[in-house]
Protein backbone atom coordinates (compact mmCIF):
# COMPACT_ATOMS: atom_id res chain seq x y z
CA UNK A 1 0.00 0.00 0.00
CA UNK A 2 1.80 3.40 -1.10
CA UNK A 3 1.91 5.84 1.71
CA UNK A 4 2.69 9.60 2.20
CA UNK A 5 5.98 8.65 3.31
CA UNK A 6 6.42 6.83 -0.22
CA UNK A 7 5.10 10.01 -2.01
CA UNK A 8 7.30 12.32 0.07
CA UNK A 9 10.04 10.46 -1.32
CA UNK A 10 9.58 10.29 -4.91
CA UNK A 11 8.89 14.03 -4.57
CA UNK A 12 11.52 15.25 -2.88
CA UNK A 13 9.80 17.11 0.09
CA UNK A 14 8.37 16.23 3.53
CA UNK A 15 5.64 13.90 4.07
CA UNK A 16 3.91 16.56 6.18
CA UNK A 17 3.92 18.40 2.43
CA UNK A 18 2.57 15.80 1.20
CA UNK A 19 -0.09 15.19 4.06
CA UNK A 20 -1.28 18.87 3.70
CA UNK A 21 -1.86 19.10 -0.19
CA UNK A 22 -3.80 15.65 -0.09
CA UNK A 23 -5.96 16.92 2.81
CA UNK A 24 -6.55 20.06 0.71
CA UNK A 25 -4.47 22.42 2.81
CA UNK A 26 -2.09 23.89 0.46
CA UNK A 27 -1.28 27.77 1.37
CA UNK A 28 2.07 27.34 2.29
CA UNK A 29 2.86 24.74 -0.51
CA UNK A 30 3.07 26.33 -4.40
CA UNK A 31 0.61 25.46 -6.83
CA UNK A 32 3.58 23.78 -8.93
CA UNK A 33 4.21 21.69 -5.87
CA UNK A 34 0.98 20.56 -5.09
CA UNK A 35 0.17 19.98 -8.68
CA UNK A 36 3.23 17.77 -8.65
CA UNK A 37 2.50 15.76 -5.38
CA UNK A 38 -0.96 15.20 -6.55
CA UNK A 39 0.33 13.91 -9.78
CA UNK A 40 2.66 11.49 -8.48
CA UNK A 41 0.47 9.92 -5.97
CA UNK A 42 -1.92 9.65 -8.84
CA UNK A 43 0.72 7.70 -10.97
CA UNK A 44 1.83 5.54 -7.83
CA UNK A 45 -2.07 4.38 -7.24
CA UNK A 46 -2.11 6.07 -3.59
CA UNK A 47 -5.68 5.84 -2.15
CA UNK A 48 -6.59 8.00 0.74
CA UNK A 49 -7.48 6.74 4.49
CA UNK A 50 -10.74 8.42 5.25
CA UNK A 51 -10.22 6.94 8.92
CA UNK A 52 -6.97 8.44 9.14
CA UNK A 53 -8.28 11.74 7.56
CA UNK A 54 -11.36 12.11 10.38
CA UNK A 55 -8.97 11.79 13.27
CA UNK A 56 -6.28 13.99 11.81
CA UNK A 57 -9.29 17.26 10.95
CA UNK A 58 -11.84 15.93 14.00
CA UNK A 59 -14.48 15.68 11.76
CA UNK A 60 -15.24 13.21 8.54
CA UNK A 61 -17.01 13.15 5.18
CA UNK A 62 -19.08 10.56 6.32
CA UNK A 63 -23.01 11.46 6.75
CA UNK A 64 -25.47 9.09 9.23
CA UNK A 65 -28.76 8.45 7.72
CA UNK A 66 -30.25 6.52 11.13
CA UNK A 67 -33.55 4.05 10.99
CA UNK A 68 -35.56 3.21 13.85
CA UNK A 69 -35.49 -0.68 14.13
CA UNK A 70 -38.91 -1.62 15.39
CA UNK A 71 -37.95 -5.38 14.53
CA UNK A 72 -34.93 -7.04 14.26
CA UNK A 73 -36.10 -9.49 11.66
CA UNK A 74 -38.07 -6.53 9.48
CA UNK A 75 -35.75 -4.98 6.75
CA UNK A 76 -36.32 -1.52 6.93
CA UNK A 77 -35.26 -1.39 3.22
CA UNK A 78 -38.28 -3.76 2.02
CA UNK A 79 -40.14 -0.19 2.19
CA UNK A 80 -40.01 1.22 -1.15
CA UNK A 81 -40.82 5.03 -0.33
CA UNK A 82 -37.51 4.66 1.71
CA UNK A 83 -35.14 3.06 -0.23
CA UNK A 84 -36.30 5.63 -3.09
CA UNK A 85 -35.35 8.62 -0.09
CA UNK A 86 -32.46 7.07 0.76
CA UNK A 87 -31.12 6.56 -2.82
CA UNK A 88 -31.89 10.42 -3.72
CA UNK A 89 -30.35 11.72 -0.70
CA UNK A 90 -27.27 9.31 -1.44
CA UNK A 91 -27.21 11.27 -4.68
CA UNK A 92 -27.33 14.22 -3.29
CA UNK A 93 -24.94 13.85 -0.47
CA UNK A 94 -21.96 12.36 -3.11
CA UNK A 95 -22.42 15.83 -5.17
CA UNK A 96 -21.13 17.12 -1.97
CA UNK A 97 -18.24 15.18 -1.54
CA UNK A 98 -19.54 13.31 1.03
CA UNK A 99 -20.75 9.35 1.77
CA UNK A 100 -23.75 8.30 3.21
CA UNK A 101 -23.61 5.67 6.32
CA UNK A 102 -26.79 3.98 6.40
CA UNK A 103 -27.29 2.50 10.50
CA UNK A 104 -30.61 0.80 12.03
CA UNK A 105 -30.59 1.79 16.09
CA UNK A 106 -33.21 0.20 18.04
CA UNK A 107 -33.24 3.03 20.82
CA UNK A 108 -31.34 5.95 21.86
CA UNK A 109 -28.16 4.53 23.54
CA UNK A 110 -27.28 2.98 19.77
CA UNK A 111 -28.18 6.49 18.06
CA UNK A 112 -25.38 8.19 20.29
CA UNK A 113 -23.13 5.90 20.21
CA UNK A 114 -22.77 5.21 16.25
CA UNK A 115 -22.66 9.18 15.74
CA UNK A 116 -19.64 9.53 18.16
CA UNK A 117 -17.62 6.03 17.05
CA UNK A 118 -17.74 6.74 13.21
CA UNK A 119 -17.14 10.47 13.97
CA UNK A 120 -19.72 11.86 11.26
CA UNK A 121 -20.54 15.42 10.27
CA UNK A 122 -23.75 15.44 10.26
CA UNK A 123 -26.90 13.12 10.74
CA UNK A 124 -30.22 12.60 8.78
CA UNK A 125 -33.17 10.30 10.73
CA UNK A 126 -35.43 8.78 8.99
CA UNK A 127 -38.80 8.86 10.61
CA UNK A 128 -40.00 9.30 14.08
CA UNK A 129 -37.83 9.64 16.69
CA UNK A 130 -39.72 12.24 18.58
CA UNK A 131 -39.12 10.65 22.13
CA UNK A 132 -35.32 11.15 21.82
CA UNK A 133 -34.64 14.86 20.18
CA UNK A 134 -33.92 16.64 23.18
CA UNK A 135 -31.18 14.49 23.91
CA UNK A 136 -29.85 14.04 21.18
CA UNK A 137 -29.32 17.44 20.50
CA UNK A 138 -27.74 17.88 24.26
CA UNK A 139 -25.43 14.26 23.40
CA UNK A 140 -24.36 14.96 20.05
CA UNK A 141 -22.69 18.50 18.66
CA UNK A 142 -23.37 18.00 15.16
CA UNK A 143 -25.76 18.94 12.19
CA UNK A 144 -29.05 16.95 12.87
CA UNK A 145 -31.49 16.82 10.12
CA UNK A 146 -34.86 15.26 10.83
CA UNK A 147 -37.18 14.11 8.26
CA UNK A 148 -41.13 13.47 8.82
CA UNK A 149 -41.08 14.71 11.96
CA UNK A 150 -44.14 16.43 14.24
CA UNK A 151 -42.00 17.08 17.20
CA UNK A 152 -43.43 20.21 19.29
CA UNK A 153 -39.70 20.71 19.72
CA UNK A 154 -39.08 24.05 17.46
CA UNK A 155 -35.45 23.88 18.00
CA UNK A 156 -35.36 21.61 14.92
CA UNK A 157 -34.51 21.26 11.58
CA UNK A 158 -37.10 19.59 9.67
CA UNK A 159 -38.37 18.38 5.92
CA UNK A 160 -41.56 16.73 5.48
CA UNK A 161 -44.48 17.23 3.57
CA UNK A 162 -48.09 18.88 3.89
CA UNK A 163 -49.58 15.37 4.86
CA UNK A 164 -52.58 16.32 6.36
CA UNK A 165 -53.64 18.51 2.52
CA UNK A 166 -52.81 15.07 1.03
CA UNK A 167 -55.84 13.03 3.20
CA UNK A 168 -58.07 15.91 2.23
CA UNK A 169 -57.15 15.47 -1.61
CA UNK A 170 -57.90 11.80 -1.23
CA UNK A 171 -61.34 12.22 0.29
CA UNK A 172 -62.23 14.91 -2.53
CA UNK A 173 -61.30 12.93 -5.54
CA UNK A 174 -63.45 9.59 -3.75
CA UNK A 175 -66.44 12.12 -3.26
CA UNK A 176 -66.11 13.85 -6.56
CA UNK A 177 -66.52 10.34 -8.24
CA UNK A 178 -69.89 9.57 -6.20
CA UNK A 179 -68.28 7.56 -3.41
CA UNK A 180 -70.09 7.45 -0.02
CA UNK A 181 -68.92 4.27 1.93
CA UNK A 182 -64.66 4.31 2.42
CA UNK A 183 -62.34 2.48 4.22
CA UNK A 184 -59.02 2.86 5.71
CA UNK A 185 -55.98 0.81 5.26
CA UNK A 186 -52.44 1.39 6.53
CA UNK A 187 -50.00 1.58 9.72
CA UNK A 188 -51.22 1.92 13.49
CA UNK A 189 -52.28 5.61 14.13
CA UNK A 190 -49.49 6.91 16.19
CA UNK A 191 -50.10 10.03 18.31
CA UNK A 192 -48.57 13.03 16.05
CA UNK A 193 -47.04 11.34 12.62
CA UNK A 194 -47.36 11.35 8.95
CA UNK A 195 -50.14 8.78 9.26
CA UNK A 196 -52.15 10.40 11.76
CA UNK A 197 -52.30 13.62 10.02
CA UNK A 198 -52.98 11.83 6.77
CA UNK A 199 -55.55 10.10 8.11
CA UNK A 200 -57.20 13.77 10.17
CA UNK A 201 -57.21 14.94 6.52
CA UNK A 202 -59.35 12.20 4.77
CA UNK A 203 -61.70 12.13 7.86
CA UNK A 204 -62.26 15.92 7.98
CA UNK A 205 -63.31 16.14 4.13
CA UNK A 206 -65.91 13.39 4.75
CA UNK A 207 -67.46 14.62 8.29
CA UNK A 208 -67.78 18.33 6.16
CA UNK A 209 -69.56 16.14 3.93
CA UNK A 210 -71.88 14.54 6.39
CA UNK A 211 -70.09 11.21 6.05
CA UNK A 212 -68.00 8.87 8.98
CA UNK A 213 -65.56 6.57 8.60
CA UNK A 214 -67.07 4.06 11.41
CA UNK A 215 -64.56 1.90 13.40
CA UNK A 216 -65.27 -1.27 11.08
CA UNK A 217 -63.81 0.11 8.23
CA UNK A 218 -60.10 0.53 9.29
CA UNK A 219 -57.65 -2.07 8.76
CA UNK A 220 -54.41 -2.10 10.71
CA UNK A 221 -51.50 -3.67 8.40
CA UNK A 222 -51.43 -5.95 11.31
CA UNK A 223 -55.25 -7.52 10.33
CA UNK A 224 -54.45 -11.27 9.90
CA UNK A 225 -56.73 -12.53 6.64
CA UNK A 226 -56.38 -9.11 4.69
CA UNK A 227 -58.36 -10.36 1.76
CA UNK A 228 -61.20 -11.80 3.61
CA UNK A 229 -61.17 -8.31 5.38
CA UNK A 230 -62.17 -6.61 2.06
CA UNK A 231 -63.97 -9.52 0.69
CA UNK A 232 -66.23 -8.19 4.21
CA UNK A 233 -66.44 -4.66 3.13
CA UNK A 234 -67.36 -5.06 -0.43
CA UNK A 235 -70.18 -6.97 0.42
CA UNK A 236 -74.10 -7.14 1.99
CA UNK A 237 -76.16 -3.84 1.76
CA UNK A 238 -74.20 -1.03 1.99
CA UNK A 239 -70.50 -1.89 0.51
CA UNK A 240 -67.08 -0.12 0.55
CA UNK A 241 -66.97 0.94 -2.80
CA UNK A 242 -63.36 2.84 -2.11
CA UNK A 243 -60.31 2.68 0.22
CA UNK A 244 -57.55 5.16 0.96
CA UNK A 245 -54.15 4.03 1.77
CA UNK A 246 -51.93 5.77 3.91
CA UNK A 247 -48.72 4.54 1.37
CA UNK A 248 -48.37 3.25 -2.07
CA UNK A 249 -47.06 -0.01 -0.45
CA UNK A 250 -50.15 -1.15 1.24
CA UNK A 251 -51.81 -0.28 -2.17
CA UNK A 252 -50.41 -2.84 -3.77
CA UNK A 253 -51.23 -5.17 -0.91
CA UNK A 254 -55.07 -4.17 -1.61
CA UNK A 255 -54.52 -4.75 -5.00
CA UNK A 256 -53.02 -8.16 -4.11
CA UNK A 257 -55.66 -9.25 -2.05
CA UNK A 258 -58.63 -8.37 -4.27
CA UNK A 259 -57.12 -9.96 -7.29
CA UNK A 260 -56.91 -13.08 -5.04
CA UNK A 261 -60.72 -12.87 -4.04
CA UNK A 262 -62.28 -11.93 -6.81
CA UNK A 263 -62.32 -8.47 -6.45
CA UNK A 264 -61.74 -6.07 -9.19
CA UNK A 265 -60.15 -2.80 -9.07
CA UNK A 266 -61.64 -0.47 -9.72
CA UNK A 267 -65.19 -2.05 -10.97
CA UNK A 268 -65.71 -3.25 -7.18
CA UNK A 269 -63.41 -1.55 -5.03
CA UNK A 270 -61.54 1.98 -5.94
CA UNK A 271 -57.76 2.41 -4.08
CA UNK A 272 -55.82 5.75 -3.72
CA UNK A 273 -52.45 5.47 -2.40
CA UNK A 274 -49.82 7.69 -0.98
CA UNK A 275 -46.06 8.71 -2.00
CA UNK A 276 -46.12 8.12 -6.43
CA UNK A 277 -43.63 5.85 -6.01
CA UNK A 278 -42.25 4.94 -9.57
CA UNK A 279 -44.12 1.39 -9.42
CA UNK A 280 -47.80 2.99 -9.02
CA UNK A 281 -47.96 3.99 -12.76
CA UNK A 282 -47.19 0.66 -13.59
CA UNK A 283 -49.61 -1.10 -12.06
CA UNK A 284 -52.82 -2.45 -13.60
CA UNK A 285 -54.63 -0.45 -13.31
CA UNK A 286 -52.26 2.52 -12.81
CA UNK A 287 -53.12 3.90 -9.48
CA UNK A 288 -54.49 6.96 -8.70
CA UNK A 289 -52.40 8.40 -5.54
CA UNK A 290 -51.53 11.53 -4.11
CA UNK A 291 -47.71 12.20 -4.83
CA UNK A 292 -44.82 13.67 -3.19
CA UNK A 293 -41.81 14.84 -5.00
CA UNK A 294 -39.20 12.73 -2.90
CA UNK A 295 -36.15 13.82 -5.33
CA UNK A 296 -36.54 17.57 -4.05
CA UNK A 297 -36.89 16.01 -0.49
CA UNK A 298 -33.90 14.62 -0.66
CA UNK A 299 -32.32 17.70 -2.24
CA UNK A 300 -33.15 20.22 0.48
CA UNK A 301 -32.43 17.54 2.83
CA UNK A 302 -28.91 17.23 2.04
CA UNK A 303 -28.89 21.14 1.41
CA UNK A 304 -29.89 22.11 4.97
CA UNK A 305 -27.24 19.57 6.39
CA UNK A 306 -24.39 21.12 4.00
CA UNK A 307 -25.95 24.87 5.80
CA UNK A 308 -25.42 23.38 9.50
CA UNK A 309 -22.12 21.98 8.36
CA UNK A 310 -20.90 24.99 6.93
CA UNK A 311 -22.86 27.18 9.55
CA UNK A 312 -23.67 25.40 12.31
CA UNK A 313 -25.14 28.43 14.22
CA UNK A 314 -27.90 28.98 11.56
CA UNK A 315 -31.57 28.48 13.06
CA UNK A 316 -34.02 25.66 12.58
CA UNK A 317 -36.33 25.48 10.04
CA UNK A 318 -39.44 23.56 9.02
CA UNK A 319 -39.34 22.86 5.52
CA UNK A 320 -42.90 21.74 4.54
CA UNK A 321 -43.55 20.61 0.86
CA UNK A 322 -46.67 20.13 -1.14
CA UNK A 323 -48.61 17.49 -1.95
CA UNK A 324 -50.55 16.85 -5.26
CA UNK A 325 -52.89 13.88 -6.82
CA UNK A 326 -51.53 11.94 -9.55
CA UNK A 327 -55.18 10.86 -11.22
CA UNK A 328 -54.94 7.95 -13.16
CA UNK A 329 -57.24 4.71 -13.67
CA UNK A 330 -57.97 2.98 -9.65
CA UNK A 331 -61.25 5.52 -8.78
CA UNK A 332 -64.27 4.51 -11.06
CA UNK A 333 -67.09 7.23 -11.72
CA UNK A 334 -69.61 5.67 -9.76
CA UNK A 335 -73.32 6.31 -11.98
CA UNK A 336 -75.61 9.48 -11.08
CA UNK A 337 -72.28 11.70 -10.39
């Protein structure tokens, strides 16, 4: 392995010359120098030890992106709205020179300690971690970037998106097609996330409209025979004639499910979704969902985290961004509307 030392060397000069123009401090070596260092330890195949680099400056070019592990046998990554974040905020963080470290913690002790051990410059989380913000902000001198969050905390930076406009959107486009009788499928209603004020939205639209959404019409992903669950609402007197999901993913379960028992989509049962992940268009029928633009997430994610870095006294900010429906073929017109 060619080291500094071998550089220094075949250069004639110190190796602390060389360790200064390959850590990009060069204003007390010449531009002739440092052209020729760099040259040579490009010729000699000399590759760069980031761990060496992080101790030497105290910081790194690495950047956390931190899951909550709710399972250990659950892939985190199975979730196609986040894989599609992470992958655009990788994107985003490499035009900055910098790596994304992907890390599942199951509670705080793990967040703190994975920060501090890799030595990173900054952190995004992924989700809720509500519980633990105060502390980690006392624990952990670094940019912290949070996405989705509804902490009452206003000390923090945030990006997320204008989820509660999205439910109402939902509940519009079922009542502008004629539909009465909905349902609800998706993740357990926490307290103050993205689900819950989804959810507020859909359910405000409909009670404006003199319409409920009685208890018997959510499903919890956790419902054990998910088909016979619909094959339940779409029948007897009054059926379900539409559901909103709270994320694209569970709409394809629904679609799934009612293939497998008989139900068709959307003759029987209409399905909005929640994200536009690149997969809804392609489904058959394409389906109708109300969209976020997770590519300019990601961007002002990683652009408030290069901010802190470069400023780290700047103030929080809660970046909220909007929300539109992507119409396309899972609502039917229901007759008389």
């Amino acid at each position: 392995m060619v080291t500094l030392k071998d550089i220094a060397e075949k250069a004639g000069v110190s190796s602390m010359t060389v360790s200064r123009v390959m850590n990009g401090n060069t204003k007390e070596v010449s531009s002739r120098t440092s052209e020729r260092i760099r040259k040579i330890a490009h010729e000699m195949g000399y590759v760069p030890n980031s761990s060496a680099r992080a101790l030497a400056s105290r910081s790194s070019r690495l950047i956390a992106a931190l899951l909550q592990e709710y399972d250990e046998d659950h892939n985190p990554l199975e979730d196609s709205y986040t894989s599609c974040f992470l992958g655009e905020l990788a994107l985003q963080i490499k035009k900055e020179g910098y790596d994304l470290m992907l890390h599942y913690v199951k509670d705080y002790s793990e967040i703190t300690y994975s920060l501090k051990s890799w030595n990173v410059a900054g952190a995004v989380f992924i989700g809720m971690f509500d519980e633990s913000i105060r502390k980690l902000q006392e624990d952990n001198h670094i940019p912290l970037i949070f996405t989705d969050s509804y902490s009452s905390i206003r000390s923090i930076t945030n990006v997320g998106i204008d989820d509660y406009t999205g439910g109402e959107l939902a509940a519009k486009h079922f009542l502008e097609n004629g539909h009465r009788n909905l349902a609800f499928y998706g993740p357990e209603v926490l307290d103050n996330g993205v689900v819950m004020h989804r959810l507020r939205g859909f359910v405000t639209v409909l009670r404006e409209a003199g319409l409920s959404l009685p208890p018997e019409n959510f499903m919890n992903l956790e419902v054990k025979d998910l088909g016979g669950e619909l094959k339940k609402l779409c029948s007897g007197e009054n059926p379900v004639t539409g559901i909103f999901t709270t994320a694209d993913n569970c709409a394809y379960q629904i679609y799934s499910e009612a293939y497998r028992m008989g139900i068709r989509v959307p003759e029987d049962l209409s399905v909005i979704g929640f994200d536009d992940l690149n997969m809804s268009a392609r489904m058959t029928p394409p389906l109708t969902t109300v969209g976020q633009d997770i590519k300019k997430k990601a961007a002002v994610t990683c652009a408030l985290l290069m901010k802190n870095i470069k400023e780290p006294d700047c103030p929080a900010e809660n970046i909220v961004l909007g929300v539109k429906l992507a119409e396309r073929a899972s609502v039917r017109k229901l007759g008389g509307h």
